[in-house]
PDB file of N, CA and C in Angstrom:
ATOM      1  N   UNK A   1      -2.579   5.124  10.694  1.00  0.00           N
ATOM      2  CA  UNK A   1      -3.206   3.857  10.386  1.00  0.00           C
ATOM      3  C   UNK A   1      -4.705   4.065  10.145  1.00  0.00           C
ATOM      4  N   UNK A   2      -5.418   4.602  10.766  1.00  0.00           N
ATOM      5  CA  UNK A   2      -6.645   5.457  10.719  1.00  0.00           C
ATOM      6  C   UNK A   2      -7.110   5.724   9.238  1.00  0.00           C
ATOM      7  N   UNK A   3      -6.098   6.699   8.917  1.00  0.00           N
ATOM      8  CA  UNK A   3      -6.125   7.533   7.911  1.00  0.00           C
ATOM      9  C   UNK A   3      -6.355   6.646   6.742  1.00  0.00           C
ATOM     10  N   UNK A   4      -5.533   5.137   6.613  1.00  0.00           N
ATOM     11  CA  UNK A   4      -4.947   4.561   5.463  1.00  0.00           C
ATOM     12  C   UNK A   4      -5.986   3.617   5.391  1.00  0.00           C
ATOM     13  N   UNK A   5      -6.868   3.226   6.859  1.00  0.00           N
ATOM     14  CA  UNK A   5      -8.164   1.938   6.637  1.00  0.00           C
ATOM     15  C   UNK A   5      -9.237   3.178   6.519  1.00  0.00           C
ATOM     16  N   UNK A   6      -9.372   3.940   6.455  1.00  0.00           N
ATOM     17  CA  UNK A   6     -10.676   4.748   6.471  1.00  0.00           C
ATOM     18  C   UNK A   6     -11.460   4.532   5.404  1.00  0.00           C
ATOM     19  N   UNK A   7     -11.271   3.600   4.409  1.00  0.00           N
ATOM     20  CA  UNK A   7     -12.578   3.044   3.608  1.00  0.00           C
ATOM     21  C   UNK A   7     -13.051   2.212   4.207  1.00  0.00           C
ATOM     22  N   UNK A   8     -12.376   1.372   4.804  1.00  0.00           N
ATOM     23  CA  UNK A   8     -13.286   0.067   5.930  1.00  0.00           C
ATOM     24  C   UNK A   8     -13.662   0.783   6.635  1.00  0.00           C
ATOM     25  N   UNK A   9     -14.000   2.044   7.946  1.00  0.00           N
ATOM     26  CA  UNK A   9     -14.910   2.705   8.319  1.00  0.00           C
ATOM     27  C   UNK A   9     -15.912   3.106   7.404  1.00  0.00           C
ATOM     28  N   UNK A  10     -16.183   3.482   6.314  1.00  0.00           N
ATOM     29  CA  UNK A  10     -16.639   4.166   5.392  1.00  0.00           C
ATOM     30  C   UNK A  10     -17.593   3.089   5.145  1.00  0.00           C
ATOM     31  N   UNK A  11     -17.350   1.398   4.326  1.00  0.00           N
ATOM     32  CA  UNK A  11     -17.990   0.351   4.544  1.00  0.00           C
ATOM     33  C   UNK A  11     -19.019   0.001   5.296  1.00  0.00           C
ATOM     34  N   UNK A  12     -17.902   0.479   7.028  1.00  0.00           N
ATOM     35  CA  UNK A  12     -19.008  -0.220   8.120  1.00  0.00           C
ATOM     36  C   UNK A  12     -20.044   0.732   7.911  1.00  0.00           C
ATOM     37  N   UNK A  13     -20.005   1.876   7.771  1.00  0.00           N
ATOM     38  CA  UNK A  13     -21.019   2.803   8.079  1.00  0.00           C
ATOM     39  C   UNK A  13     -22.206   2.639   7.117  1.00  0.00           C
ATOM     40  N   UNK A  14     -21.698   3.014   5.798  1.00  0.00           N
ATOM     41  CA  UNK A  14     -22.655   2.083   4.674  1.00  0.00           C
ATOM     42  C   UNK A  14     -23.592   0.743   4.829  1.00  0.00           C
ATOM     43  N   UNK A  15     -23.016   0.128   5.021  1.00  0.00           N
ATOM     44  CA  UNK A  15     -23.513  -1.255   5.411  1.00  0.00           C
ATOM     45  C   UNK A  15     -24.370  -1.013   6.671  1.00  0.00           C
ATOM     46  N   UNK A  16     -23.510  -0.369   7.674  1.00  0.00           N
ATOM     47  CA  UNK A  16     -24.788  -0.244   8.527  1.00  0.00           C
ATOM     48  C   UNK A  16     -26.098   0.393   8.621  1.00  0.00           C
ATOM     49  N   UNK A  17     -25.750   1.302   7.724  1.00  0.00           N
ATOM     50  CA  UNK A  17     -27.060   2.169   7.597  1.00  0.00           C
ATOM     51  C   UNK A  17     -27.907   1.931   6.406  1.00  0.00           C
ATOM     52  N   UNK A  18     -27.400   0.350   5.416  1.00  0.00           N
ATOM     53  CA  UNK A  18     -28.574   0.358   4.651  1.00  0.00           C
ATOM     54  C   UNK A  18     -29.257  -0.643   5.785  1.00  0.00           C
ATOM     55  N   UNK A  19     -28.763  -1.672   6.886  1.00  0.00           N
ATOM     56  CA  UNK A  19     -29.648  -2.282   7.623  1.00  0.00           C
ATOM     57  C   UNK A  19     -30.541  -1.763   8.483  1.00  0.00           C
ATOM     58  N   UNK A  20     -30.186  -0.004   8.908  1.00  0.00           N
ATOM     59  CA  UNK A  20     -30.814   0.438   9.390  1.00  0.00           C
ATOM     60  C   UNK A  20     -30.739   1.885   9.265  1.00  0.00           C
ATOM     61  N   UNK A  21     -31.436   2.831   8.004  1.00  0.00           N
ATOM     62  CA  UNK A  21     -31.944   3.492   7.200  1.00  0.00           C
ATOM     63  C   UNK A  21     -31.822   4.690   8.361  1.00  0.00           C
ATOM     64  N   UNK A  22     -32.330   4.628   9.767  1.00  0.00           N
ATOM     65  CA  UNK A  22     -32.328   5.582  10.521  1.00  0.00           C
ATOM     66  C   UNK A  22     -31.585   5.846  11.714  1.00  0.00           C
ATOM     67  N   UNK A  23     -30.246   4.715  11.167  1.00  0.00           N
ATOM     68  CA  UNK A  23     -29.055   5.196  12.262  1.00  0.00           C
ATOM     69  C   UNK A  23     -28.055   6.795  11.896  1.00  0.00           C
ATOM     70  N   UNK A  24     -28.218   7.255  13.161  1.00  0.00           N
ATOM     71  CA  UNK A  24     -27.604   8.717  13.968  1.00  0.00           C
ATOM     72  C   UNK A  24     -26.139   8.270  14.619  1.00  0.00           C
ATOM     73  N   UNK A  25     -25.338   8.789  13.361  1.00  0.00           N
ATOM     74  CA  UNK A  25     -23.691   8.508  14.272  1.00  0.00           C
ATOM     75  C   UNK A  25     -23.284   9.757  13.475  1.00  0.00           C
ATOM     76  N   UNK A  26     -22.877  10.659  14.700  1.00  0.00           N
ATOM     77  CA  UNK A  26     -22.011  11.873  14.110  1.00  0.00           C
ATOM     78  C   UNK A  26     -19.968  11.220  14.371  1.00  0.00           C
ATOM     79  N   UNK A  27     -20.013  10.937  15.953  1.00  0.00           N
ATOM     80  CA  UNK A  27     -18.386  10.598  15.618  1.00  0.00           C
ATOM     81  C   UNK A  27     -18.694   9.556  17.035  1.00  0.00           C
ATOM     82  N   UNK A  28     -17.495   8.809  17.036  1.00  0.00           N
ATOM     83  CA  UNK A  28     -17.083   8.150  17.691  1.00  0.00           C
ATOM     84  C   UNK A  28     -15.761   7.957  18.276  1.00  0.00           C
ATOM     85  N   UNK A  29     -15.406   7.768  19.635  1.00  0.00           N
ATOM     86  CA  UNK A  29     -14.366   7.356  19.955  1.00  0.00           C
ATOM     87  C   UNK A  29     -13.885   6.096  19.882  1.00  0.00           C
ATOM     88  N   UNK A  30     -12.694   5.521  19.550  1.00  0.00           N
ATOM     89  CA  UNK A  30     -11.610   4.086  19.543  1.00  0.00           C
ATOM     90  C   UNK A  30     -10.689   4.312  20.449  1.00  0.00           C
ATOM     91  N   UNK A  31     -10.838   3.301  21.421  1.00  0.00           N
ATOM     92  CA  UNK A  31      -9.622   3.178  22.085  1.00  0.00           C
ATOM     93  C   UNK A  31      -9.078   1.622  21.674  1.00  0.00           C
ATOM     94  N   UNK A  32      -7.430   1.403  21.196  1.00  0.00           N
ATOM     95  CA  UNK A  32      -7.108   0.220  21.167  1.00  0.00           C
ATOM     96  C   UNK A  32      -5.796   0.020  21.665  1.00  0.00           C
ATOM     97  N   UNK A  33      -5.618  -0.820  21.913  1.00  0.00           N
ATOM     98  CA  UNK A  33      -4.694  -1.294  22.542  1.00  0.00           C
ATOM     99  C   UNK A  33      -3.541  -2.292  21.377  1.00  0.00           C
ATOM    100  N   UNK A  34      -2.338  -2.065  21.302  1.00  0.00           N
ATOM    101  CA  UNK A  34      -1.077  -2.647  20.045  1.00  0.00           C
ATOM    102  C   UNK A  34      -0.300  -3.369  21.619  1.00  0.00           C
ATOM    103  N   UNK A  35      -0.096  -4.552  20.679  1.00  0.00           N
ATOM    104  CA  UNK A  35       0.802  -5.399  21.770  1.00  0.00           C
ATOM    105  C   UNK A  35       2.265  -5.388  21.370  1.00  0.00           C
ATOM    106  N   UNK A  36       3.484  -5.548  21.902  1.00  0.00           N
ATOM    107  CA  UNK A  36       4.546  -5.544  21.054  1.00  0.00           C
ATOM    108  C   UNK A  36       4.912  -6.389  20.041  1.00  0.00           C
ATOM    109  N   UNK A  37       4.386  -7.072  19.559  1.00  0.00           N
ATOM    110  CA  UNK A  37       3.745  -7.943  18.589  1.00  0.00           C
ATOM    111  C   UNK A  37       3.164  -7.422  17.225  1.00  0.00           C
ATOM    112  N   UNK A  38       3.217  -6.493  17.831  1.00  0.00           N
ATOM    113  CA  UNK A  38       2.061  -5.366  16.437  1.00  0.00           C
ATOM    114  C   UNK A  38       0.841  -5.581  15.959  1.00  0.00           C
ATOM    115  N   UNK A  39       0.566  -6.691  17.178  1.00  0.00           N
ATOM    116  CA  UNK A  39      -1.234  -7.063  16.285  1.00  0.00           C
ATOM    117  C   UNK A  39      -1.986  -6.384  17.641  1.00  0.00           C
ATOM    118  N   UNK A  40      -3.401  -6.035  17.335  1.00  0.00           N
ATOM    119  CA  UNK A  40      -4.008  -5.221  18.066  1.00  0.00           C
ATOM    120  C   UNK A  40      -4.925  -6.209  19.056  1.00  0.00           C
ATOM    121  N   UNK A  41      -4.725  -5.760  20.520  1.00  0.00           N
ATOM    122  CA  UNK A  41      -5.150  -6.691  21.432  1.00  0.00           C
ATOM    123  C   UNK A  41      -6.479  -6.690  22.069  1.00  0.00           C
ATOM    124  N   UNK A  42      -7.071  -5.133  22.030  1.00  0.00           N
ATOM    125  CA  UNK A  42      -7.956  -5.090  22.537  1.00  0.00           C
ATOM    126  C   UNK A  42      -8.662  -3.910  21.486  1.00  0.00           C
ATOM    127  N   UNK A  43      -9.689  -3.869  21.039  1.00  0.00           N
ATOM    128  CA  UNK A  43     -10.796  -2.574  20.835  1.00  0.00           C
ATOM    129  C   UNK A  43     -12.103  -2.123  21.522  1.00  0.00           C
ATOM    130  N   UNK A  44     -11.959  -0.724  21.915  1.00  0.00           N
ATOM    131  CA  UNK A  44     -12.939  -0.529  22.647  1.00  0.00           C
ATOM    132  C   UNK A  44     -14.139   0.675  21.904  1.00  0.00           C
ATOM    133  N   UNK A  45     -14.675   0.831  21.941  1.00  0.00           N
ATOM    134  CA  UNK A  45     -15.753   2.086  21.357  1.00  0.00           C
ATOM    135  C   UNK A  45     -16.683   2.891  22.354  1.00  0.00           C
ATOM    136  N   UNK A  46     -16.711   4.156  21.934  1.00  0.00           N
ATOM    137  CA  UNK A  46     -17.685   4.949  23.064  1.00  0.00           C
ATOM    138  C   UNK A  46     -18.688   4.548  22.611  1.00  0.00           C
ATOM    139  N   UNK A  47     -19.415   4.510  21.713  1.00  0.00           N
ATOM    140  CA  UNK A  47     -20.736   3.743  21.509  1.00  0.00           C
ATOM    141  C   UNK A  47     -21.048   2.930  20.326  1.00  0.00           C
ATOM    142  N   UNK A  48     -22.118   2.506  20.388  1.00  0.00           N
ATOM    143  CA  UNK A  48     -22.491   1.284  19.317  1.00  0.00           C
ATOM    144  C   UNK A  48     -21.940   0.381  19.274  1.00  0.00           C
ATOM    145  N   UNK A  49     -20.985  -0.116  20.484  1.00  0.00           N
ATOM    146  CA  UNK A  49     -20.440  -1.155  20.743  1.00  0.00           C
ATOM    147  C   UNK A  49     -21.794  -2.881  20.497  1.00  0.00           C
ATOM    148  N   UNK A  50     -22.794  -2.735  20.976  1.00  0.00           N
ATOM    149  CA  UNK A  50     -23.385  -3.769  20.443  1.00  0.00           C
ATOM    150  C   UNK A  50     -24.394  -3.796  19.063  1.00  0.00           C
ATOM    151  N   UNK A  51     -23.758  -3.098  18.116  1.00  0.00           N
ATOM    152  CA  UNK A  51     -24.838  -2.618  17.007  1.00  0.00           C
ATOM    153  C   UNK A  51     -23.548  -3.352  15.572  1.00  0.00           C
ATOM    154  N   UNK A  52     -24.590  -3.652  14.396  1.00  0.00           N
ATOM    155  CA  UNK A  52     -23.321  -3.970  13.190  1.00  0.00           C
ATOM    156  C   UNK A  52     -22.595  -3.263  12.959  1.00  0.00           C
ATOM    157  N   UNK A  53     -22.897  -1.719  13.059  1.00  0.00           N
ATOM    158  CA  UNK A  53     -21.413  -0.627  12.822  1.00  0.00           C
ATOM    159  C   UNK A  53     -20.403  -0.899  13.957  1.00  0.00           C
ATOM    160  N   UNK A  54     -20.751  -0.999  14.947  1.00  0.00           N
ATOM    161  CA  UNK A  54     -19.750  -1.143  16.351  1.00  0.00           C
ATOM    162  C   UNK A  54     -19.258  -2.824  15.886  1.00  0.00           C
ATOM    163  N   UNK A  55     -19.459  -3.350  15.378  1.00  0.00           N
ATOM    164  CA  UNK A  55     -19.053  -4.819  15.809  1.00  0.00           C
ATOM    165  C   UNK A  55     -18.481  -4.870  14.167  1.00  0.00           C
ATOM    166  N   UNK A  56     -18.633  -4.424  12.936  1.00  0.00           N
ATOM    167  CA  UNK A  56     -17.775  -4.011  11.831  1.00  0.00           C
ATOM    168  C   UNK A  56     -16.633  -3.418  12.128  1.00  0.00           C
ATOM    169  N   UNK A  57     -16.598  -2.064  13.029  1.00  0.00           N
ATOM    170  CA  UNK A  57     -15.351  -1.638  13.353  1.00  0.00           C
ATOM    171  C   UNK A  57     -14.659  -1.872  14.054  1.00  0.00           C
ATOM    172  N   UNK A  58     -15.216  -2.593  15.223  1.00  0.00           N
ATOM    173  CA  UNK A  58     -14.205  -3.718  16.120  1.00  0.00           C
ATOM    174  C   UNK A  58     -13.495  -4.584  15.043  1.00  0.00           C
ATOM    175  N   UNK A  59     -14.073  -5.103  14.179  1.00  0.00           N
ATOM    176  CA  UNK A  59     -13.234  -6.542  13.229  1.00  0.00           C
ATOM    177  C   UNK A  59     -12.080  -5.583  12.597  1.00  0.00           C
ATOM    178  N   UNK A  60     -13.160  -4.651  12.158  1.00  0.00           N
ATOM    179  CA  UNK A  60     -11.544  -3.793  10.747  1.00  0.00           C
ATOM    180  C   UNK A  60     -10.709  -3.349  11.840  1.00  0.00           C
ATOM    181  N   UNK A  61     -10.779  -3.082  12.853  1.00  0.00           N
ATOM    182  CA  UNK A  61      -9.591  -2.288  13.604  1.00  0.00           C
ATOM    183  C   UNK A  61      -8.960  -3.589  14.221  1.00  0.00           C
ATOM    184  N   UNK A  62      -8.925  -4.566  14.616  1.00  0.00           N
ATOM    185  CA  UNK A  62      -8.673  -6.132  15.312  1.00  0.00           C
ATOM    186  C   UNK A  62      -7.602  -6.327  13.919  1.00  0.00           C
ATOM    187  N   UNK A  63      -7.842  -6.205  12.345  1.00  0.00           N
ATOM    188  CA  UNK A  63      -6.866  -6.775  11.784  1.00  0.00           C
ATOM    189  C   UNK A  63      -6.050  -6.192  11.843  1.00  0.00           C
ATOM    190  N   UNK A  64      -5.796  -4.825  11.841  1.00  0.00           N
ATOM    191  CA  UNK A  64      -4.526  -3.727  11.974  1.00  0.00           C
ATOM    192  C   UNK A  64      -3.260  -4.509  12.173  1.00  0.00           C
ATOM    193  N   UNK A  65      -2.150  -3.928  11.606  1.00  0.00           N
ATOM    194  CA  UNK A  65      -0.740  -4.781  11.800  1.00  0.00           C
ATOM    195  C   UNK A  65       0.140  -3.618  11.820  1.00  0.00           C
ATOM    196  N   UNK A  66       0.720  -3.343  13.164  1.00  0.00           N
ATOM    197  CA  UNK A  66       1.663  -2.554  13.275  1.00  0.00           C
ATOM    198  C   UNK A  66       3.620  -2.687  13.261  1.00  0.00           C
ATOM    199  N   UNK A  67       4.504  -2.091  13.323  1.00  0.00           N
ATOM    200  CA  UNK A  67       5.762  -3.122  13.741  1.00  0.00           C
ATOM    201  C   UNK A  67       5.894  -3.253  14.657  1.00  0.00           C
ATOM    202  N   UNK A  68       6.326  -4.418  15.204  1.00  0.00           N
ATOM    203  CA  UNK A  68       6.894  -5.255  16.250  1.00  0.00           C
ATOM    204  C   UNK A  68       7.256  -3.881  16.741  1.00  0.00           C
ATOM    205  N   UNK A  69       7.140  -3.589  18.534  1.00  0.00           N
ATOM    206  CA  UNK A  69       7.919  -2.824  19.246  1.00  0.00           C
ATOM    207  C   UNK A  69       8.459  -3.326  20.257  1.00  0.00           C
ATOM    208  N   UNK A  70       9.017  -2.500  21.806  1.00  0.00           N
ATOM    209  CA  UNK A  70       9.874  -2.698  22.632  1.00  0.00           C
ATOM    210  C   UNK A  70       8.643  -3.461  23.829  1.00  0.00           C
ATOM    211  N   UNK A  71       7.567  -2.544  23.494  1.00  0.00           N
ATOM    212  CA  UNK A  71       6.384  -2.348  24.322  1.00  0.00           C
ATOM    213  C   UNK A  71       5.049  -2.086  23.467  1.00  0.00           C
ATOM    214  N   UNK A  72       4.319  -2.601  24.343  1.00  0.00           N
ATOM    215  CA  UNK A  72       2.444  -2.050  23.462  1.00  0.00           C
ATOM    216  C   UNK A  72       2.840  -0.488  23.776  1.00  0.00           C
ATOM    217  N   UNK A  73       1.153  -0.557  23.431  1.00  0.00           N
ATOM    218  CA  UNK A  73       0.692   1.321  23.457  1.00  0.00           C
ATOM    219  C   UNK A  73      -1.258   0.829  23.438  1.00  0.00           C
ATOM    220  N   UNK A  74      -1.184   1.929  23.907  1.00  0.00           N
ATOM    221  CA  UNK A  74      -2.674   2.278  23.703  1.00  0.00           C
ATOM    222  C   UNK A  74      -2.928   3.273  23.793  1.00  0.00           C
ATOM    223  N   UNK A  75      -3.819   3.702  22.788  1.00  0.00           N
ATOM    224  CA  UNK A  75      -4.105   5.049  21.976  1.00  0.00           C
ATOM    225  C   UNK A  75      -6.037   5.320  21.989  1.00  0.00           C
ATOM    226  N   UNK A  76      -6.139   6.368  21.065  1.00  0.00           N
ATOM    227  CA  UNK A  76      -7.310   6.952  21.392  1.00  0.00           C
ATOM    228  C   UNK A  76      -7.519   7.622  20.249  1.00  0.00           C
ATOM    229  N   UNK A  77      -8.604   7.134  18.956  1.00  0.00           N
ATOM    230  CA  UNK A  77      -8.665   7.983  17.424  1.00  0.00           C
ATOM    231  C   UNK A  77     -10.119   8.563  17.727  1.00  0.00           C
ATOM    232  N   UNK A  78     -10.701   9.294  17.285  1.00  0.00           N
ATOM    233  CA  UNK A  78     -12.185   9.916  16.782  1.00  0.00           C
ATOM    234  C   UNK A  78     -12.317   9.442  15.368  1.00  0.00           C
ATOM    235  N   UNK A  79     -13.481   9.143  15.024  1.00  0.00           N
ATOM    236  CA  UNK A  79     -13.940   8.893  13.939  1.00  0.00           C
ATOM    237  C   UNK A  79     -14.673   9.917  13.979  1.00  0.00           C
ATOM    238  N   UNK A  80     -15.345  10.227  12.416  1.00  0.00           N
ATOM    239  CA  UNK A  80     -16.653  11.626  12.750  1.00  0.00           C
ATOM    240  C   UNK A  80     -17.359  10.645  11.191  1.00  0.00           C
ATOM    241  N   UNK A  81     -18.456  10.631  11.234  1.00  0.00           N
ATOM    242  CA  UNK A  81     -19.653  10.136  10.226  1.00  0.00           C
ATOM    243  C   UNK A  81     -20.035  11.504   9.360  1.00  0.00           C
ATOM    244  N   UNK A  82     -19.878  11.694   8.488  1.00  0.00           N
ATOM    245  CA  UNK A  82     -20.317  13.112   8.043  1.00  0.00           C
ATOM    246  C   UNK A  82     -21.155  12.204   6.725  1.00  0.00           C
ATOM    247  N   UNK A  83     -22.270  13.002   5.985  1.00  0.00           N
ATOM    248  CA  UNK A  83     -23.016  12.434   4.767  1.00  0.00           C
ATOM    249  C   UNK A  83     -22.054  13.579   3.896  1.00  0.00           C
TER     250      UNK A  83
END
């Protein structure tokens, strides 16, 4: 799923760094949480949680739509920022 939104990371990062020209993000951790429902319940970030890149990738990862399962899950992706 990662793999397939990774232009909406790509976005946030853009966007964030024309608002701020001298933001430093090499990678980041996601932890989220899928309900059996398949919509995503919780997102968490190792950092920049209160910054527009952190609060861009909270939204793009919040729409995610997985299939319906038995049970949630919660998982754990790396992002990496490379120029």
């Amino acid at each position: 799923m990662a793999t397939k939104n990774q232009s909406g990371f790509v976005r946030c990062y853009e966007r964030a760094k024309r608002k701020d020209p001298f933001l430093e993000v090499k990678s980041m951790r996601v932890v989220l949480t899928v309900t059996a429902a398949g919509t995503v319940g919780s997102v968490t970030l190792s950092s920049h949680r209160n910054t527009a890149l952190g609060s861009c990738i909270e939204a793009s990862v919040g729409r995610w739509r997985f299939r319906p399962s038995r049970g949630g899950i919660t998982t754990e992706i790396g992002l990496k920022f490379e120029r």
